[in-house]
Protein backbone atom coordinates (compact mmCIF):
# COMPACT_ATOMS: atom_id res chain seq x y z
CA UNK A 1 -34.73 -21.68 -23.27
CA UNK A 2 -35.76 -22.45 -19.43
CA UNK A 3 -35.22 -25.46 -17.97
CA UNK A 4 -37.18 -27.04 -15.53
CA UNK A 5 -36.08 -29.96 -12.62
CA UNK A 6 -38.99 -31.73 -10.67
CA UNK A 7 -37.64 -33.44 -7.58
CA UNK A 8 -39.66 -35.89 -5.81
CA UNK A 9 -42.02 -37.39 -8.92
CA UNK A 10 -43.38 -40.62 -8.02
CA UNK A 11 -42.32 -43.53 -9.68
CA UNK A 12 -46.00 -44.45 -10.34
CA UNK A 13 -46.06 -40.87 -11.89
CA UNK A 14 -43.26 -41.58 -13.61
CA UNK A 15 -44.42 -44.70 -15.19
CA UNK A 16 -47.57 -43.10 -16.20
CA UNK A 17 -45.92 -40.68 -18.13
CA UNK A 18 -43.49 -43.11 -19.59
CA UNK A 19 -46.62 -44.82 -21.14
CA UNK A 20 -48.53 -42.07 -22.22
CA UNK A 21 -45.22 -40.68 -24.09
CA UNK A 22 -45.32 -44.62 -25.55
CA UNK A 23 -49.02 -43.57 -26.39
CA UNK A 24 -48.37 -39.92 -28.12
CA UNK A 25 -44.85 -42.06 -30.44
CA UNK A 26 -42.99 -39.26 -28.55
CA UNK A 27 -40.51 -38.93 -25.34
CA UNK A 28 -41.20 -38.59 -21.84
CA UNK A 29 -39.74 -35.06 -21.88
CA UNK A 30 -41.79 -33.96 -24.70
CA UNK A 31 -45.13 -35.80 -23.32
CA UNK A 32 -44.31 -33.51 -19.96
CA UNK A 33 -44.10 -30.63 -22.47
CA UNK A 34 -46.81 -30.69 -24.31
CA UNK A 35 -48.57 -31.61 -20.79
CA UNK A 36 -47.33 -28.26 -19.14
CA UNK A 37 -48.09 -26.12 -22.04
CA UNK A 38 -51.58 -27.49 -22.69
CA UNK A 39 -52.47 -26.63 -19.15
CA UNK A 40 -51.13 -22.94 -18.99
CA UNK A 41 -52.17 -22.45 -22.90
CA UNK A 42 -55.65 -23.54 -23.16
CA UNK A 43 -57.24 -24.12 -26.79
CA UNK A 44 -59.95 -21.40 -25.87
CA UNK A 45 -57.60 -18.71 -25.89
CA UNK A 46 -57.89 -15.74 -27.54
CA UNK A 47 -55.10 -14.97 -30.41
CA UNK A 48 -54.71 -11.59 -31.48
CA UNK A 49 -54.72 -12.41 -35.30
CA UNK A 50 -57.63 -14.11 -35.32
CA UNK A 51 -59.33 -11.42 -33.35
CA UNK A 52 -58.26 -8.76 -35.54
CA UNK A 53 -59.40 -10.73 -38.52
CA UNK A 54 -63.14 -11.36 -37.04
CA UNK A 55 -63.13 -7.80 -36.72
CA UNK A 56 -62.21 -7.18 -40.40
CA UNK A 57 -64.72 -9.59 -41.74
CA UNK A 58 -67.59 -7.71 -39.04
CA UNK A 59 -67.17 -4.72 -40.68
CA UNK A 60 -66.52 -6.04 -44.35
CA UNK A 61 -62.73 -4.59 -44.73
CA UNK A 62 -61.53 -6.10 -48.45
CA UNK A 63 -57.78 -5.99 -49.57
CA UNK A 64 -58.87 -2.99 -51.80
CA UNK A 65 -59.37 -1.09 -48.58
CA UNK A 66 -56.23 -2.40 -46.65
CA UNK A 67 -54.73 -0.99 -49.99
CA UNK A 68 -55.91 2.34 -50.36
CA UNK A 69 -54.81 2.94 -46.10
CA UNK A 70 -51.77 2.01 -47.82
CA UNK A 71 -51.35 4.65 -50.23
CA UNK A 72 -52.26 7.30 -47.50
CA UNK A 73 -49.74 6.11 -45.02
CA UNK A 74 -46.97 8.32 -44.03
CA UNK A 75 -44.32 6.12 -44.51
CA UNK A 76 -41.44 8.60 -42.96
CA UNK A 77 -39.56 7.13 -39.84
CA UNK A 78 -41.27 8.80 -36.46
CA UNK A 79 -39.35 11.18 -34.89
CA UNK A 80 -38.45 10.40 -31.08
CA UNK A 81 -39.96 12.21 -28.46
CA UNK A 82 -38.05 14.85 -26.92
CA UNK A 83 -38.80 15.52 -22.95
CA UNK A 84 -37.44 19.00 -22.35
């Protein structure tokens, strides 16, 4: 896992941060965190799971249909490509 120095933080900053850890019951490093990963994660975000389930219940895919692809299937390993 990265780690991540910030040189130079105010000690106003600091103290800000200090007290909204206090606020969240968690540490300053975690408050900084959950800061940094809120702004380059955004709630609004699409998620691929989700997106591929909207699509499912658009066009009224059941389980029974998710099974019977399942039967079909060719289950056998792929073979690699050969460049020749």
């Amino acid at each position: 896992m990265a780690a991540v120095t910030i040189r130079n933080l105010s000690d106003e900053t600091h103290r800000a941060l200090k007290a909204r850890a206090a606020q969240h019951n968690r540490s300053t490093e975690a408050e900084i965190r959950a800061i940094l990963e809120a702004a380059v994660l955004p709630e609004g975000r699409v998620r691929l799971g989700t997106a591929l389930s909207a699509i499912g219940r658009k066009y009224g895919i059941t389980k029974a249909d998710v099974e019977a692809l399942e039967q079909v299937r060719d289950t056998r390993p792929a073979e690699p490509l050969k460049f020749e």
